[in-house]
N, C-alpha and C. Protein backbone atom coordinates (compact mmCIF):
# COMPACT_ATOMS: atom_id res chain seq x y z
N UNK A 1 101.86 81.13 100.48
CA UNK A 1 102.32 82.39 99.93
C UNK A 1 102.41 83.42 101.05
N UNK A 2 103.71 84.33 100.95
CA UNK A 2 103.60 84.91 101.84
C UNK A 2 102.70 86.33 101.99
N UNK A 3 102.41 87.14 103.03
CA UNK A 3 101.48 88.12 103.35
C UNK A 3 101.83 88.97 102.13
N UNK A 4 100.45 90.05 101.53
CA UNK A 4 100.86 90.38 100.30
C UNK A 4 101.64 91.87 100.87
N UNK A 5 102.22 91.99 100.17
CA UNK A 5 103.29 94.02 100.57
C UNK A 5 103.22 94.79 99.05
N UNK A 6 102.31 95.60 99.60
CA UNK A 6 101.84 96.89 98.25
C UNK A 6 102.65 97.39 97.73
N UNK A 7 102.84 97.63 96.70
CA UNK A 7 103.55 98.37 95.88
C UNK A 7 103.71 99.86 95.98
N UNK A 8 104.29 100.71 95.51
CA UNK A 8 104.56 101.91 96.07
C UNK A 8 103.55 102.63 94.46
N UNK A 9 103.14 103.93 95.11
CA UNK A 9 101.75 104.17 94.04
C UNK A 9 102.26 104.57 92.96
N UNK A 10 103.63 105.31 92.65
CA UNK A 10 104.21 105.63 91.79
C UNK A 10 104.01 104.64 90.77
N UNK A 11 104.86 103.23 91.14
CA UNK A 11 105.33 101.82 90.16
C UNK A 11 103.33 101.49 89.60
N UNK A 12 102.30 101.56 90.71
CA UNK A 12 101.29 101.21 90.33
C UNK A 12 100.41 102.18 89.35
N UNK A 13 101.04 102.98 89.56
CA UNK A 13 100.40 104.29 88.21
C UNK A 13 100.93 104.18 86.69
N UNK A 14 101.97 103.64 86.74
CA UNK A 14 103.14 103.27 85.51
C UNK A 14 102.54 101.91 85.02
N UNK A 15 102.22 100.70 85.68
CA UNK A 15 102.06 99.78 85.26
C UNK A 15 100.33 100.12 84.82
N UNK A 16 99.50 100.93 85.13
CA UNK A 16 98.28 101.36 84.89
C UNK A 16 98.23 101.54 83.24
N UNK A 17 99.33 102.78 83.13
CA UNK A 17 99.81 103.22 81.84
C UNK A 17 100.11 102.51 80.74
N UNK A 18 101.31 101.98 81.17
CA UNK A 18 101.27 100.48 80.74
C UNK A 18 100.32 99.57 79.59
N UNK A 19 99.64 99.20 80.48
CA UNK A 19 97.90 98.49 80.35
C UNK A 19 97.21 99.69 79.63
N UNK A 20 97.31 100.66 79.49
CA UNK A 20 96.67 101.67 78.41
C UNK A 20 97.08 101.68 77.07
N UNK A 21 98.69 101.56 77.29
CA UNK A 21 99.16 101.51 76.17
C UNK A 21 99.07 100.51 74.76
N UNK A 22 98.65 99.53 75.47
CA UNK A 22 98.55 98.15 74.90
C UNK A 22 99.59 97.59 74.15
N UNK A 23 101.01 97.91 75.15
CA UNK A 23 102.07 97.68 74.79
C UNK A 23 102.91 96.08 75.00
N UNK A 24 103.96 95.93 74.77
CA UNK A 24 104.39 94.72 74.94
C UNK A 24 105.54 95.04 75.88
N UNK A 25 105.48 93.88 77.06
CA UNK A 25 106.22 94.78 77.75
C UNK A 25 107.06 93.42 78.75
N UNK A 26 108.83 93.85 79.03
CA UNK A 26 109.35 92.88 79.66
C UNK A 26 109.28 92.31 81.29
N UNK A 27 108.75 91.70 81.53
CA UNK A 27 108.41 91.50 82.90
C UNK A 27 109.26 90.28 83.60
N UNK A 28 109.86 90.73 84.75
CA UNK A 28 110.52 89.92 85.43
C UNK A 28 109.82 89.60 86.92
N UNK A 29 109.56 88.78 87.28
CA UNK A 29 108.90 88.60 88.64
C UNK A 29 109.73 87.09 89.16
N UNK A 30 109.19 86.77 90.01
CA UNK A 30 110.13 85.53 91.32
C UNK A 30 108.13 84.96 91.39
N UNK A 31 109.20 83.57 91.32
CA UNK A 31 107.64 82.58 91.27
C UNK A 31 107.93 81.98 93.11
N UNK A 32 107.10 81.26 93.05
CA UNK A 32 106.82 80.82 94.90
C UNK A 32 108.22 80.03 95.10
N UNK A 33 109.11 79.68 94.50
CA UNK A 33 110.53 78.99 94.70
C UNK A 33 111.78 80.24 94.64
N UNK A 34 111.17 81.61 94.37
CA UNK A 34 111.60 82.72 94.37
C UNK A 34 113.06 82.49 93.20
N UNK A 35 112.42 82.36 91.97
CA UNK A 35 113.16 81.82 91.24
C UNK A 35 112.70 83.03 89.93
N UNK A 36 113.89 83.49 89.41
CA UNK A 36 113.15 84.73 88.80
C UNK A 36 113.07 83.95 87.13
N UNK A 37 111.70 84.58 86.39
CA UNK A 37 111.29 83.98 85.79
C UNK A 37 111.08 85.91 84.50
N UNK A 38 111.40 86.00 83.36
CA UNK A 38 111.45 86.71 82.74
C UNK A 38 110.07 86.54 81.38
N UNK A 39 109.49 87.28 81.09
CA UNK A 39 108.64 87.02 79.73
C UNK A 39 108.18 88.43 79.19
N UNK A 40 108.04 88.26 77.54
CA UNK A 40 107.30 89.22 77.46
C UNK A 40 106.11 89.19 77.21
N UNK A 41 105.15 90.24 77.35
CA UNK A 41 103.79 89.95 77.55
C UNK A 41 103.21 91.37 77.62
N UNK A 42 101.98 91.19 77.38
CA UNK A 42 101.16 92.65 77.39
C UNK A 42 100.28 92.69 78.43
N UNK A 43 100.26 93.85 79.08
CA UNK A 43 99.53 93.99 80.45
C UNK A 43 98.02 94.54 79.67
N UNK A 44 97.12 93.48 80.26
CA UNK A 44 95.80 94.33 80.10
C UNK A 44 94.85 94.59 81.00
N UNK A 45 95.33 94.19 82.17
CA UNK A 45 94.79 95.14 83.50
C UNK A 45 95.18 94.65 84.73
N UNK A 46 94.74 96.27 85.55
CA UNK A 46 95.98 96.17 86.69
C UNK A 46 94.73 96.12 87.41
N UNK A 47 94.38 95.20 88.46
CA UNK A 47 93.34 95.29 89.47
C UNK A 47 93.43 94.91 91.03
N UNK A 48 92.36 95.08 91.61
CA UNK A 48 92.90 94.55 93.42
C UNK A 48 91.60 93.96 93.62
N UNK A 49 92.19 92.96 94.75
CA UNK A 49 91.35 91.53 94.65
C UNK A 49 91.39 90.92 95.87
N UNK A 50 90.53 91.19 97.20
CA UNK A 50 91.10 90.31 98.64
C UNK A 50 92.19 91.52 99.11
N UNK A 51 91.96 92.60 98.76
CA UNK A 51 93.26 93.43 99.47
C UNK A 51 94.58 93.43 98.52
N UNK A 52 94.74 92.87 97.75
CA UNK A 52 95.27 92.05 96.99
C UNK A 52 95.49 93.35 95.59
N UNK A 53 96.57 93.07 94.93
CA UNK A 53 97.26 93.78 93.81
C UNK A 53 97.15 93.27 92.77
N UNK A 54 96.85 93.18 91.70
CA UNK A 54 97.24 91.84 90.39
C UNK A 54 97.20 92.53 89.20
N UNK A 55 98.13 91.87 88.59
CA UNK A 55 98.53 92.35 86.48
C UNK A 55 97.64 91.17 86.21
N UNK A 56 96.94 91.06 85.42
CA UNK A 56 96.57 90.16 84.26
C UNK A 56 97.18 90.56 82.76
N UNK A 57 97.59 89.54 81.80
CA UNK A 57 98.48 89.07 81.22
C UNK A 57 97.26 89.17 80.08
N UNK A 58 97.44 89.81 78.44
CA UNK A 58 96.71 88.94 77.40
C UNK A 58 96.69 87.77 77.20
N UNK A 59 97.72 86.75 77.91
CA UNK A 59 97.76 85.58 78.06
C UNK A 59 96.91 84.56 78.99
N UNK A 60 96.69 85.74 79.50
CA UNK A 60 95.27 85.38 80.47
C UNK A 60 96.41 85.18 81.96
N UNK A 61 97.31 85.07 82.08
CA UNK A 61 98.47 84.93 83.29
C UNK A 61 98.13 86.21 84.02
N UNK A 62 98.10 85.49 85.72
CA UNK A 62 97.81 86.38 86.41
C UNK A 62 99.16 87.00 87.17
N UNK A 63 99.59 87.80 87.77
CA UNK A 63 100.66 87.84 88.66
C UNK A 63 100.70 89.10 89.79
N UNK A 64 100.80 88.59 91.19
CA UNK A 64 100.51 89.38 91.90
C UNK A 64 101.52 90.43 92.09
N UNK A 65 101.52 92.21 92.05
CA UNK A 65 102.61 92.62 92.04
C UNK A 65 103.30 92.78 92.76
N UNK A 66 103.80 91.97 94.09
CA UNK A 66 104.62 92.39 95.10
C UNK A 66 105.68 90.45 94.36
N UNK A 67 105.20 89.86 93.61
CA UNK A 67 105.84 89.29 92.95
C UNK A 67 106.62 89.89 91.93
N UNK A 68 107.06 91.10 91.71
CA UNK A 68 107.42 91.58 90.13
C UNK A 68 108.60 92.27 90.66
N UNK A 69 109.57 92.07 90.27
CA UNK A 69 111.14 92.64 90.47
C UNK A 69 111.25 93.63 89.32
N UNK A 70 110.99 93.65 87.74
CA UNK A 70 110.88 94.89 87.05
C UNK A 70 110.02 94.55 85.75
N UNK A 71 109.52 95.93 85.10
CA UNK A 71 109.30 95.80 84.10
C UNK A 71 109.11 96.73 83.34
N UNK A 72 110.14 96.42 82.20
CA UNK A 72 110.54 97.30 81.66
C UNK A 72 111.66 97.80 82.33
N UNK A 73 112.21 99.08 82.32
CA UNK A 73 112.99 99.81 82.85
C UNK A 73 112.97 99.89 84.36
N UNK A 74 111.21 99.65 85.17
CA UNK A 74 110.49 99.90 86.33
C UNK A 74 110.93 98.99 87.29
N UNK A 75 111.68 99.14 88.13
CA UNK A 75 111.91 98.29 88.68
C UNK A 75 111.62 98.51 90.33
N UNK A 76 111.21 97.21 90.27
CA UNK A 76 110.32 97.01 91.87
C UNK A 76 110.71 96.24 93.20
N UNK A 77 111.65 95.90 92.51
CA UNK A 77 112.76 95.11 94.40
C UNK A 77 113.72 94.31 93.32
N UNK A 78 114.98 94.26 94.13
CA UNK A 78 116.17 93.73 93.35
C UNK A 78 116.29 92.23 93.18
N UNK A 79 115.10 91.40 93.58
CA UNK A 79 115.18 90.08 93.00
C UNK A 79 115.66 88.72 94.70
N UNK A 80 116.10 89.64 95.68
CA UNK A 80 116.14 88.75 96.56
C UNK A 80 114.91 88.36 97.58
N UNK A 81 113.78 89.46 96.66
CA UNK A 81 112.51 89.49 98.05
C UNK A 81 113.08 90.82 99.07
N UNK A 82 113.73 91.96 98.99
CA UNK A 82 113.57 93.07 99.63
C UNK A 82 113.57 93.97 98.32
N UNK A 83 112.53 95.07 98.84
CA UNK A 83 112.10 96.29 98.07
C UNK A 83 113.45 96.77 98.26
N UNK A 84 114.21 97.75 97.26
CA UNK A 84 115.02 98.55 97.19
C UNK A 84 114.50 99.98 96.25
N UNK A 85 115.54 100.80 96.78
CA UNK A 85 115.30 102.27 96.46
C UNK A 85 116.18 102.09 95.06
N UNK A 86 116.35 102.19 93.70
CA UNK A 86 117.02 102.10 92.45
C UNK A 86 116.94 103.81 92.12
């Protein structure tokens, strides 16, 4: 896996919210074949781990967020693996 790249604090304050809300929510992220993978799911906490960023899933699914292209409306890099400004 490659080196992890932080999220910008804005997107990490939203996805916080998020996880407050105890909402259901659409998440798109790129798995290690950078293959984008869509679900919905409820965030129930946003934590850091090893330096490290992570959503946990009521599903118990973990996902690190420099893996997450959008969610919801939020969107966090355009899906090729570079951050973009939207």
């Amino acid at each position: 896996m490659q080196p992890y790249q932080p999220i910008r604090c804005d997107l990490y304050d939203e996805l916080v919210l998020l996880a407050m809300r105890h909402q259901s929510c659409t998440i798109v992220y790129q798995d290690a074949a950078h293959q984008k993978i869509v679900l919905e799911a409820q965030i129930v906490d946003v934590y850091s781990q090893n330096k490290q960023e992570f959503l946990r899933l009521q599903s118990g699914t973990i996902l690190r967020l420099d893996t997450l292209v959008q969610v919801n409306q939020l969107k966090f890099k355009d899906g090729s693996g570079d951050f973009g400004n939207f």
